[in-house]
PDB file of N, CA and C in Angstrom:
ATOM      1  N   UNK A   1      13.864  -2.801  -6.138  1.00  0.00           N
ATOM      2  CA  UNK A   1      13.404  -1.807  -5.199  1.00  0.00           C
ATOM      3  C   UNK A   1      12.427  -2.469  -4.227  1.00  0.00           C
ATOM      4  N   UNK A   2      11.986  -2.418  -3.120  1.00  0.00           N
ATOM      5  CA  UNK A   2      11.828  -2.569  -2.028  1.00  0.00           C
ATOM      6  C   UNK A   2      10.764  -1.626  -1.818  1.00  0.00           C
ATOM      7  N   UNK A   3       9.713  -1.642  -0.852  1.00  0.00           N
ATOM      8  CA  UNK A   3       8.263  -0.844  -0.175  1.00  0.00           C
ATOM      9  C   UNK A   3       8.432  -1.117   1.297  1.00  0.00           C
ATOM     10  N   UNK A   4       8.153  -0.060   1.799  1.00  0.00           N
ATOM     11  CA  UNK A   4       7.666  -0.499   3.126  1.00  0.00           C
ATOM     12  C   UNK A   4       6.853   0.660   3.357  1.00  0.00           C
ATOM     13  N   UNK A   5       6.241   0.958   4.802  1.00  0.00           N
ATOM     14  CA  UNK A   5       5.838   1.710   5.338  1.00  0.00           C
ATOM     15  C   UNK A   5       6.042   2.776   5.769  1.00  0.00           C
ATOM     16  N   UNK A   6       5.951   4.274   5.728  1.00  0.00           N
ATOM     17  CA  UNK A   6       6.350   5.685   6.041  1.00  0.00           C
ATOM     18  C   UNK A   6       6.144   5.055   8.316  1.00  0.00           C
ATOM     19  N   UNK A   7       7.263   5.712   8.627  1.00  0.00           N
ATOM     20  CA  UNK A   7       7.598   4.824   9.887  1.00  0.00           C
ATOM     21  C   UNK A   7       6.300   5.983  10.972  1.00  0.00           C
ATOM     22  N   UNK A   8       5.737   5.306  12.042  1.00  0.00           N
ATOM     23  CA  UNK A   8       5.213   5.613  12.983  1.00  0.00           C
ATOM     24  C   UNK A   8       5.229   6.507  13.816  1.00  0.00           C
ATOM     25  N   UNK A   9       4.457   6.670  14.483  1.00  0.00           N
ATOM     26  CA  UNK A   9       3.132   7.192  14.371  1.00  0.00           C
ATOM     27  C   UNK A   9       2.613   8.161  13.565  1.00  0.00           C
ATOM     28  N   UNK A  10       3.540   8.628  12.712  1.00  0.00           N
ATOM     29  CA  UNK A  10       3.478   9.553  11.513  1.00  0.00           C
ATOM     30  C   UNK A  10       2.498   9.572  10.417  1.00  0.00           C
ATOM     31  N   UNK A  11       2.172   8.277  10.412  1.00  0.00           N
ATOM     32  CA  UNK A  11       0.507   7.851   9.167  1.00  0.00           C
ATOM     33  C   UNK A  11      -0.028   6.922  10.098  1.00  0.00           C
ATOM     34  N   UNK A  12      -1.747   7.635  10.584  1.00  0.00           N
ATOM     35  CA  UNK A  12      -2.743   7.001  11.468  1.00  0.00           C
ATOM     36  C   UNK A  12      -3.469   6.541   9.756  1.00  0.00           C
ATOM     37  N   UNK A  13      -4.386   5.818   9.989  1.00  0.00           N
ATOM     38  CA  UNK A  13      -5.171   4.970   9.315  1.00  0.00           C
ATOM     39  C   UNK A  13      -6.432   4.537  10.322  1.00  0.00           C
ATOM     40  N   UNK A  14      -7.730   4.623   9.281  1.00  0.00           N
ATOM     41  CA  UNK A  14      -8.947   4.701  10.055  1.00  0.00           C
ATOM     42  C   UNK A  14      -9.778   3.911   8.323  1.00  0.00           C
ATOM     43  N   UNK A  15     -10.310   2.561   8.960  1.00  0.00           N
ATOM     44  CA  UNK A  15     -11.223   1.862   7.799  1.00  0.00           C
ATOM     45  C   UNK A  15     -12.428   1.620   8.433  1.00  0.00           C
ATOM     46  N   UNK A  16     -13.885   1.199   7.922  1.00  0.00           N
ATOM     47  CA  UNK A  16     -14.741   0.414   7.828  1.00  0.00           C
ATOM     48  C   UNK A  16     -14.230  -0.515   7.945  1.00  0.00           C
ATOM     49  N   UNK A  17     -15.944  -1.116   8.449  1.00  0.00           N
ATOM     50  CA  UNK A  17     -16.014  -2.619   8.293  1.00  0.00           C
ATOM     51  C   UNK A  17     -16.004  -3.407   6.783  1.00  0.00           C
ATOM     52  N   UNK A  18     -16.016  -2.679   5.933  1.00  0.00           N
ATOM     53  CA  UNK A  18     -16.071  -3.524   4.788  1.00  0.00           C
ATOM     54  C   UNK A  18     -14.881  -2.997   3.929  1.00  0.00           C
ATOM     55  N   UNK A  19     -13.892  -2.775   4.673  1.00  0.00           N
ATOM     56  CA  UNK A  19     -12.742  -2.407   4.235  1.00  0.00           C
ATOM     57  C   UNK A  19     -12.187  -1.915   2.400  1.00  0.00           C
ATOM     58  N   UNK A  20     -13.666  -1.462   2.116  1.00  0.00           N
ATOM     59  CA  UNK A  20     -13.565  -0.851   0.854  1.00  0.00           C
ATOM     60  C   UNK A  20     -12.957   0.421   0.367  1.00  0.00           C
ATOM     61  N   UNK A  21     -12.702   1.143   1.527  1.00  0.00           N
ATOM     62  CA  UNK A  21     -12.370   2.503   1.697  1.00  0.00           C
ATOM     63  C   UNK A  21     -11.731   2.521   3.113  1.00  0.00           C
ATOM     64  N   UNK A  22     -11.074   3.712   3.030  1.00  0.00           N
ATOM     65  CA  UNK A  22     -10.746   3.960   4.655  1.00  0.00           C
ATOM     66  C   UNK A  22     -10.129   5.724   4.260  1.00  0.00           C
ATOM     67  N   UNK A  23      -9.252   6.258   5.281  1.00  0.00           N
ATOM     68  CA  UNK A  23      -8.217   7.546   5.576  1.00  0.00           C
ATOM     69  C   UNK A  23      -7.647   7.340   6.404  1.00  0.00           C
ATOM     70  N   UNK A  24      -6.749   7.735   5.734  1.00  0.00           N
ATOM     71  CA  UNK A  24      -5.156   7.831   6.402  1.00  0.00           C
ATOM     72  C   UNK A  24      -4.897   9.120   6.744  1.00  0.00           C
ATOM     73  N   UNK A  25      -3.990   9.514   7.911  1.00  0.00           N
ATOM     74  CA  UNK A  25      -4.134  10.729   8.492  1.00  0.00           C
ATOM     75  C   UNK A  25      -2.617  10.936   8.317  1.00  0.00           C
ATOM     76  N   UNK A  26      -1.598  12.138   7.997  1.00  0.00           N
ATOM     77  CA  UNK A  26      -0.407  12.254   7.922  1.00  0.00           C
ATOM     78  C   UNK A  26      -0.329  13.209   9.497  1.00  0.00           C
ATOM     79  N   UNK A  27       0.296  12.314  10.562  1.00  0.00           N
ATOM     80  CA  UNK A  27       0.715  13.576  11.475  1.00  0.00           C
ATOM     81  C   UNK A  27       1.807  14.452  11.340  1.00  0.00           C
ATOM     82  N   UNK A  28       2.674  14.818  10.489  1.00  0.00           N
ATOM     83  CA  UNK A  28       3.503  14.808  10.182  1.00  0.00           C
ATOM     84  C   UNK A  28       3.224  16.493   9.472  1.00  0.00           C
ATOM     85  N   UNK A  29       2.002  17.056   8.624  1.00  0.00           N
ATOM     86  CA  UNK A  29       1.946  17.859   8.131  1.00  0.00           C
ATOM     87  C   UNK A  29       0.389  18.239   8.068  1.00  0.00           C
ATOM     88  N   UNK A  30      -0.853  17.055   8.649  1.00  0.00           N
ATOM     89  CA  UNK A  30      -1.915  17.234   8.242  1.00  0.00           C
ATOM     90  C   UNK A  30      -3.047  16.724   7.738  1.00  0.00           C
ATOM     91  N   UNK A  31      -2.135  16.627   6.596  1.00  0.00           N
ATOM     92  CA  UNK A  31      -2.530  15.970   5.559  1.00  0.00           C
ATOM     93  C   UNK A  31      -3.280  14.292   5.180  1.00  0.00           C
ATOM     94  N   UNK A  32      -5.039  14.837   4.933  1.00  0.00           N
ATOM     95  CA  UNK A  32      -5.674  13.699   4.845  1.00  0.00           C
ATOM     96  C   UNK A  32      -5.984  13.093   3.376  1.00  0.00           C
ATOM     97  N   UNK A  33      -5.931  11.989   3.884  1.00  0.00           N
ATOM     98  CA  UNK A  33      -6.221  11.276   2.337  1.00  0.00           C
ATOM     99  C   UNK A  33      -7.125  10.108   2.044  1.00  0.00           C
ATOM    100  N   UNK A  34      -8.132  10.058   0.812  1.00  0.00           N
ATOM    101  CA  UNK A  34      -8.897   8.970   1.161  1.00  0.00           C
ATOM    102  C   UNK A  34      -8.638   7.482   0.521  1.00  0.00           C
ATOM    103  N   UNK A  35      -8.336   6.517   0.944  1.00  0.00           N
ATOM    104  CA  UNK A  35      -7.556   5.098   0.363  1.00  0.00           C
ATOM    105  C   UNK A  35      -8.467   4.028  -0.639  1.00  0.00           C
ATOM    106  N   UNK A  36      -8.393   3.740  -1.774  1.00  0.00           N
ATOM    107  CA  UNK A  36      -9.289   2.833  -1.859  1.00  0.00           C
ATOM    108  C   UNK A  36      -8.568   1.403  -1.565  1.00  0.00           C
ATOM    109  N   UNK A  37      -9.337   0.503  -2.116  1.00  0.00           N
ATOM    110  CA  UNK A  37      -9.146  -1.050  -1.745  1.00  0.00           C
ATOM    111  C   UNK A  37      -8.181  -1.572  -2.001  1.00  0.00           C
ATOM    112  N   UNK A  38      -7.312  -1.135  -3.168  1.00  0.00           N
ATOM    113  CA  UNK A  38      -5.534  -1.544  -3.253  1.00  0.00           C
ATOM    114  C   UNK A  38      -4.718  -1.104  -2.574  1.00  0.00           C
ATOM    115  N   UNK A  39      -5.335   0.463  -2.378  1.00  0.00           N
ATOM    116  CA  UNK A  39      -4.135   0.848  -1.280  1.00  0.00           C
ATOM    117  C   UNK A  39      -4.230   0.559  -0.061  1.00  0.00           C
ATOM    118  N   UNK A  40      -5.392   0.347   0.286  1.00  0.00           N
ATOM    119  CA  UNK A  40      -5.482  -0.256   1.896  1.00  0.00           C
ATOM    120  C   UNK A  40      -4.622  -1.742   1.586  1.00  0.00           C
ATOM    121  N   UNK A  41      -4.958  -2.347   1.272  1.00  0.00           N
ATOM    122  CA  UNK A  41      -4.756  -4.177   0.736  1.00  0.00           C
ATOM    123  C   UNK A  41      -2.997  -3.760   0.777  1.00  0.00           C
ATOM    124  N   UNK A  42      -2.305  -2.712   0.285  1.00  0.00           N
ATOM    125  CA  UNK A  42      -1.386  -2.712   0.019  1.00  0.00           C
ATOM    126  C   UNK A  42      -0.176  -2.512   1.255  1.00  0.00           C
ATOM    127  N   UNK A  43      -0.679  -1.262   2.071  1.00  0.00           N
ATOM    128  CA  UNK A  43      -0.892  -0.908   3.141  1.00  0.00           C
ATOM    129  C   UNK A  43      -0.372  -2.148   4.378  1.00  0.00           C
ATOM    130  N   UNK A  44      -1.690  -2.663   4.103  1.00  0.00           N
ATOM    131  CA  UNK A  44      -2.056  -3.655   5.055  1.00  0.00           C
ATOM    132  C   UNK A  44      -0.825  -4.519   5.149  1.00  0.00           C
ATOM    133  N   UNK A  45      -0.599  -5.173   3.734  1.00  0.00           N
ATOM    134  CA  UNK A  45       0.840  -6.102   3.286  1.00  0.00           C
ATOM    135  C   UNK A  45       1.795  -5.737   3.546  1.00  0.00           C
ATOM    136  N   UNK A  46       2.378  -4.616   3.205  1.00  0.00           N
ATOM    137  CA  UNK A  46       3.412  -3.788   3.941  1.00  0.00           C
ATOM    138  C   UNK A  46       3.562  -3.963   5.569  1.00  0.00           C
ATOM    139  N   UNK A  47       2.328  -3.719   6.403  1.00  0.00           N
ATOM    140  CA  UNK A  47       2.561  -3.181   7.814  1.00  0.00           C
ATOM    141  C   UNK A  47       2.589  -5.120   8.329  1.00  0.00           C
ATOM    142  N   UNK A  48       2.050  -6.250   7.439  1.00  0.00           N
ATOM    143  CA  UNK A  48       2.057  -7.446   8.132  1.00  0.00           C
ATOM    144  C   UNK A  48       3.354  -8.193   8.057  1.00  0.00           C
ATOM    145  N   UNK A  49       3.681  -7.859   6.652  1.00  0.00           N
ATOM    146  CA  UNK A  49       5.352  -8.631   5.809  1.00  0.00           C
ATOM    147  C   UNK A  49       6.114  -8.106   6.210  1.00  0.00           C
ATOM    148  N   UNK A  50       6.096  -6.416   6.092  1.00  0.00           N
ATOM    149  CA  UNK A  50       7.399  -5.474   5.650  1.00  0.00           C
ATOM    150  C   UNK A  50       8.000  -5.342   4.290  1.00  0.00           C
ATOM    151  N   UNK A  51       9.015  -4.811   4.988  1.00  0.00           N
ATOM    152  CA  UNK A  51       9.285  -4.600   2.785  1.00  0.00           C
ATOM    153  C   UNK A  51       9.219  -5.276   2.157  1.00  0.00           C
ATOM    154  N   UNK A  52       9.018  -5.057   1.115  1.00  0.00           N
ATOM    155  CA  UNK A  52       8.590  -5.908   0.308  1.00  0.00           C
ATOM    156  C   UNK A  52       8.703  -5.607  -1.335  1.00  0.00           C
ATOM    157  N   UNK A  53       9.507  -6.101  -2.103  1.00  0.00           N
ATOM    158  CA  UNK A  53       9.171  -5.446  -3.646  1.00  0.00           C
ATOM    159  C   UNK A  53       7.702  -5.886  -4.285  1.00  0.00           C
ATOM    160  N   UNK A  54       7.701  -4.698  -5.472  1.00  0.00           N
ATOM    161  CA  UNK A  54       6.364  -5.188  -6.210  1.00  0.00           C
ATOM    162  C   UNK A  54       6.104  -6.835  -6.619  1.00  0.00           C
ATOM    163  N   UNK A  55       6.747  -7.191  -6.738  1.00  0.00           N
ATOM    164  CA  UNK A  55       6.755  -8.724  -7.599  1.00  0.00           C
ATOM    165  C   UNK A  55       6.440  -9.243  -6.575  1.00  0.00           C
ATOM    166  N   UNK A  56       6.792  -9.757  -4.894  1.00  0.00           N
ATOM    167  CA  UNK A  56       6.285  -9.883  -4.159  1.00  0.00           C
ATOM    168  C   UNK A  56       4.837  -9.265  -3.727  1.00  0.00           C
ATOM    169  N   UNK A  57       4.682  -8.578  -3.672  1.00  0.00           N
ATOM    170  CA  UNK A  57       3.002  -7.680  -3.541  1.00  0.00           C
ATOM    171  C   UNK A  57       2.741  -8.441  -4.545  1.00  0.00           C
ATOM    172  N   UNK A  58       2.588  -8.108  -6.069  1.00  0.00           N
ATOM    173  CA  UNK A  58       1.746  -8.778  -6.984  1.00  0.00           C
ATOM    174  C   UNK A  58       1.329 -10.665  -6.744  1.00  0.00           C
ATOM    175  N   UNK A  59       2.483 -11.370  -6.548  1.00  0.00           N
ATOM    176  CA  UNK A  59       2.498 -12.568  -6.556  1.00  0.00           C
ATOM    177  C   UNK A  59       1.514 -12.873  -4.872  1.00  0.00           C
ATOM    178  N   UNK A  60       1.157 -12.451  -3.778  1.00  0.00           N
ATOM    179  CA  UNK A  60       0.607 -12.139  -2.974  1.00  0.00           C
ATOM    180  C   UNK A  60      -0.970 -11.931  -3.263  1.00  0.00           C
ATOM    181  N   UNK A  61      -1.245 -10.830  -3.748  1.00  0.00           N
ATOM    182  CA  UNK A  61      -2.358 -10.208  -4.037  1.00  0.00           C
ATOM    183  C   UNK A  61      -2.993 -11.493  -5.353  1.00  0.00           C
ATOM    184  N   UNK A  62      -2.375 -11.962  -6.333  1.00  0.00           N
ATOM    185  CA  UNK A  62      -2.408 -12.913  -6.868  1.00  0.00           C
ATOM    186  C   UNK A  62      -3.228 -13.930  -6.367  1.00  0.00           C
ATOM    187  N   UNK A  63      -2.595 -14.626  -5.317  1.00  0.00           N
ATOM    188  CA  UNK A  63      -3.243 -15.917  -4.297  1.00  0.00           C
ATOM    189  C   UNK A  63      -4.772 -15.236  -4.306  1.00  0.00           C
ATOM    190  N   UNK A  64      -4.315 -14.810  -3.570  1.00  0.00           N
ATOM    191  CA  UNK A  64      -5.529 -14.305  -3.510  1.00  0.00           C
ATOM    192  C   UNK A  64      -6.584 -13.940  -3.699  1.00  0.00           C
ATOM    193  N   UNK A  65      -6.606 -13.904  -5.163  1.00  0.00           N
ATOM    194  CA  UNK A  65      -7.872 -13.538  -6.491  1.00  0.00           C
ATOM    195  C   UNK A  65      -7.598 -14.940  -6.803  1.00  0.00           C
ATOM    196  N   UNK A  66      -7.327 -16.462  -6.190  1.00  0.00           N
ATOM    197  CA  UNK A  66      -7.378 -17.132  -6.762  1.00  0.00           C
ATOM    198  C   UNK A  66      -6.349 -17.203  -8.054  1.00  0.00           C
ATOM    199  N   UNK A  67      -5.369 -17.017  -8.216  1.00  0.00           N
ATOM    200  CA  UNK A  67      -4.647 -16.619  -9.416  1.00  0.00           C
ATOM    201  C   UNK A  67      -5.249 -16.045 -10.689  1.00  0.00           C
ATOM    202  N   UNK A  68      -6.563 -15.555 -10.701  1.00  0.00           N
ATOM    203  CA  UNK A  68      -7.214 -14.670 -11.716  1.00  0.00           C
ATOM    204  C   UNK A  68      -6.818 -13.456 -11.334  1.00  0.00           C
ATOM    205  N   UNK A  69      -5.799 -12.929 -11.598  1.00  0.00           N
ATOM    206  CA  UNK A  69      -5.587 -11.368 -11.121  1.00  0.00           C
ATOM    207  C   UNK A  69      -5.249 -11.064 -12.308  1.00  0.00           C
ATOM    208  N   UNK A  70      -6.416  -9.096 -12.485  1.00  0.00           N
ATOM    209  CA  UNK A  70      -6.146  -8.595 -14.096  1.00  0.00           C
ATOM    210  C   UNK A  70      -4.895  -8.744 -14.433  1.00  0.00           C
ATOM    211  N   UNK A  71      -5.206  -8.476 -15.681  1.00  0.00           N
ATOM    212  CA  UNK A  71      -3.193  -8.570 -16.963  1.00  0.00           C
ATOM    213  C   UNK A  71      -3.246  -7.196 -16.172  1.00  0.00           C
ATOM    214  N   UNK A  72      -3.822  -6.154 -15.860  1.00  0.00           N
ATOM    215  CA  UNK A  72      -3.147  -4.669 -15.583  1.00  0.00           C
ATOM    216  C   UNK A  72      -2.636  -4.620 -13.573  1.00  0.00           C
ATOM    217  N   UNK A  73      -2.914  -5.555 -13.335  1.00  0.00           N
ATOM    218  CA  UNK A  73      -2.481  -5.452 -11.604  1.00  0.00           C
ATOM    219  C   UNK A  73      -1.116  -4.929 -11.591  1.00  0.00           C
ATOM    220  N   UNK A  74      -0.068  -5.924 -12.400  1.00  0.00           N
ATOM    221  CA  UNK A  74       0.943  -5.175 -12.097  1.00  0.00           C
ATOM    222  C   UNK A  74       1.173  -3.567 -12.096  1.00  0.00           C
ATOM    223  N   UNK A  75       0.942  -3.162 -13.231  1.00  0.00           N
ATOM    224  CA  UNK A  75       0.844  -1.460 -13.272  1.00  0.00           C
ATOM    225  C   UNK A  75      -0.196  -0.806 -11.924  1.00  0.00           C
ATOM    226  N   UNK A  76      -1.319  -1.813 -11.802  1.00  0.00           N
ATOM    227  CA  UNK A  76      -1.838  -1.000 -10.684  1.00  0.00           C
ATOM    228  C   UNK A  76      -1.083  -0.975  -9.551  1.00  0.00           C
ATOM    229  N   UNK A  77      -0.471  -2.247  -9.057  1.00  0.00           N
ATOM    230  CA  UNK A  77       0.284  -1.796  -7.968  1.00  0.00           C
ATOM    231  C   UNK A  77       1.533  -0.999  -8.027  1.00  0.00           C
ATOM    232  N   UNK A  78       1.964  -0.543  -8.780  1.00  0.00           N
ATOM    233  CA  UNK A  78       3.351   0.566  -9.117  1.00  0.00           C
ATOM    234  C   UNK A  78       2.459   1.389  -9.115  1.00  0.00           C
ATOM    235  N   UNK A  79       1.434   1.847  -9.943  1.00  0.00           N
ATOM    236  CA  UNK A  79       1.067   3.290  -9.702  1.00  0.00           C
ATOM    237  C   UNK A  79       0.473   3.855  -8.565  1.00  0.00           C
ATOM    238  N   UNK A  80      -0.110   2.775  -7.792  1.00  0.00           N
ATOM    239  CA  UNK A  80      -0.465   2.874  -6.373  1.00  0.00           C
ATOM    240  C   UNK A  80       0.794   3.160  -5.036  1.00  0.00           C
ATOM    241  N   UNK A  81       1.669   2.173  -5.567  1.00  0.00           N
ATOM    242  CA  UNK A  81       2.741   2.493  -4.648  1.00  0.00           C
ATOM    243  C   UNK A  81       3.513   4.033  -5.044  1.00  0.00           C
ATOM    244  N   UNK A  82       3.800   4.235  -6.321  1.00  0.00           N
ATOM    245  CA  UNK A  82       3.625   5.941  -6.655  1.00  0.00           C
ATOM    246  C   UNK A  82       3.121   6.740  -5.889  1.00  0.00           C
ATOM    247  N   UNK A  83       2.066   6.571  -6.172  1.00  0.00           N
ATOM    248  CA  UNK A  83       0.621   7.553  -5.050  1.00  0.00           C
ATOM    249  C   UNK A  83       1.140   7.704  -3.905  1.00  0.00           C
ATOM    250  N   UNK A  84       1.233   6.620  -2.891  1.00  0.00           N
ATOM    251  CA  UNK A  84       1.281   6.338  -1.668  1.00  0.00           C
ATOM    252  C   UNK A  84       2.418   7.124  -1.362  1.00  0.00           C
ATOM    253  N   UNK A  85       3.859   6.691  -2.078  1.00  0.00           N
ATOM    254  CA  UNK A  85       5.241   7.745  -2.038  1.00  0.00           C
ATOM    255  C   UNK A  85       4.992   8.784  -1.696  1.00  0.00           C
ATOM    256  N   UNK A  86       4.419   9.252  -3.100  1.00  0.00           N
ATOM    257  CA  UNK A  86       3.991  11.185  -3.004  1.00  0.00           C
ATOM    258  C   UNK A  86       3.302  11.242  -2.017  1.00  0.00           C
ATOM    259  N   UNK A  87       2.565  10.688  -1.816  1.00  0.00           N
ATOM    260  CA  UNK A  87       1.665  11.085  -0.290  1.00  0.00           C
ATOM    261  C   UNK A  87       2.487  10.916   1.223  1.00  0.00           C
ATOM    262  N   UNK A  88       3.683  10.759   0.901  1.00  0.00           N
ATOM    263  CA  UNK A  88       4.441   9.951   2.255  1.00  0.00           C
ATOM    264  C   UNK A  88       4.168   9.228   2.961  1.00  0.00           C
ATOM    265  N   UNK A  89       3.290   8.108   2.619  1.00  0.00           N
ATOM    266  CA  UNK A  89       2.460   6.602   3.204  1.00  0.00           C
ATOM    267  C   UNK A  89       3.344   5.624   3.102  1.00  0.00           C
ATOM    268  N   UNK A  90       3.911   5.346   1.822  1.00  0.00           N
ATOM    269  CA  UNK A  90       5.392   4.231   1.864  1.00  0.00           C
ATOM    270  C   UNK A  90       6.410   5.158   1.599  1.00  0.00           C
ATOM    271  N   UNK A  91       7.342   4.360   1.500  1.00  0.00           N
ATOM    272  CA  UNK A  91       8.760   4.788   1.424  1.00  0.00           C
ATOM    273  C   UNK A  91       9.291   3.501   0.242  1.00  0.00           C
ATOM    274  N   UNK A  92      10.176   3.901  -0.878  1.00  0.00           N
ATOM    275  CA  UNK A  92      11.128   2.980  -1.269  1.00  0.00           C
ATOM    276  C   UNK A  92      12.435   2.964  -0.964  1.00  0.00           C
ATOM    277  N   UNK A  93      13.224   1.284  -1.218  1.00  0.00           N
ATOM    278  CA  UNK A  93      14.195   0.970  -0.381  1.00  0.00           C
ATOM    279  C   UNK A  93      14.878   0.481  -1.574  1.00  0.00           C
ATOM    280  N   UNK A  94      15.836   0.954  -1.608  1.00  0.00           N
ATOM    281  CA  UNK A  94      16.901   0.191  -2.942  1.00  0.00           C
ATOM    282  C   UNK A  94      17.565  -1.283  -2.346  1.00  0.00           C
ATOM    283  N   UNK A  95      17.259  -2.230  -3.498  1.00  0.00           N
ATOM    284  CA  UNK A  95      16.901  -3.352  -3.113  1.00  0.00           C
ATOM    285  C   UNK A  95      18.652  -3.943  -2.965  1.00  0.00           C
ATOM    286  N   UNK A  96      18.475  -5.097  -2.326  1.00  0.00           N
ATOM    287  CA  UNK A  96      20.029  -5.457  -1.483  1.00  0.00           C
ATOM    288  C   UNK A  96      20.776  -6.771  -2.606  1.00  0.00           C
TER     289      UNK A  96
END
């Protein structure tokens, strides 16, 4: 399976400078929501790569912690990309 982004201009996004937090705005129905630091990070990967499956995101986010990334990341990023679904922020793509 595959992630990408719920398509444009349909989810605005608004962060700080210390990109610990941010909101995402759904034009689409309203609907605001507040992001923490995986889902922005996640977000972010999505709108720079594009789709992308989890194993990609994880192995990514990985580098990045220096390869110390928790034993639970993987589950965090599925349950995050969950979230994001229900919220209509990503979309999944059945993989090719």
């Amino acid at each position: 399976m595959l992630w990408m982004l719920a398509p444009r201009p349909a989810v605005l996004l608004r962060t700080w400078d210390d990109d610990a937090s941010g909101i995402a705005y759904d034009d689409r129905n309203g609907d605001t929501f507040v992001l923490g630091p995986l889902a922005l990070e996640l977000i972010t990967m999505l709108h720079e790569g594009g789709a992308r499956a989890p194993e990609a995101l994880l192995a990514e986010l990985a580098r990045g912690l220096g390869g110390q990334a928790p034993a639970t990341l993987a589950a965090d990023i599925e349950a995050e990309l969950a979230r994001l679904s229900e919220r209509g922020l990503v979309l999944s793509l059945p993989s090719t």
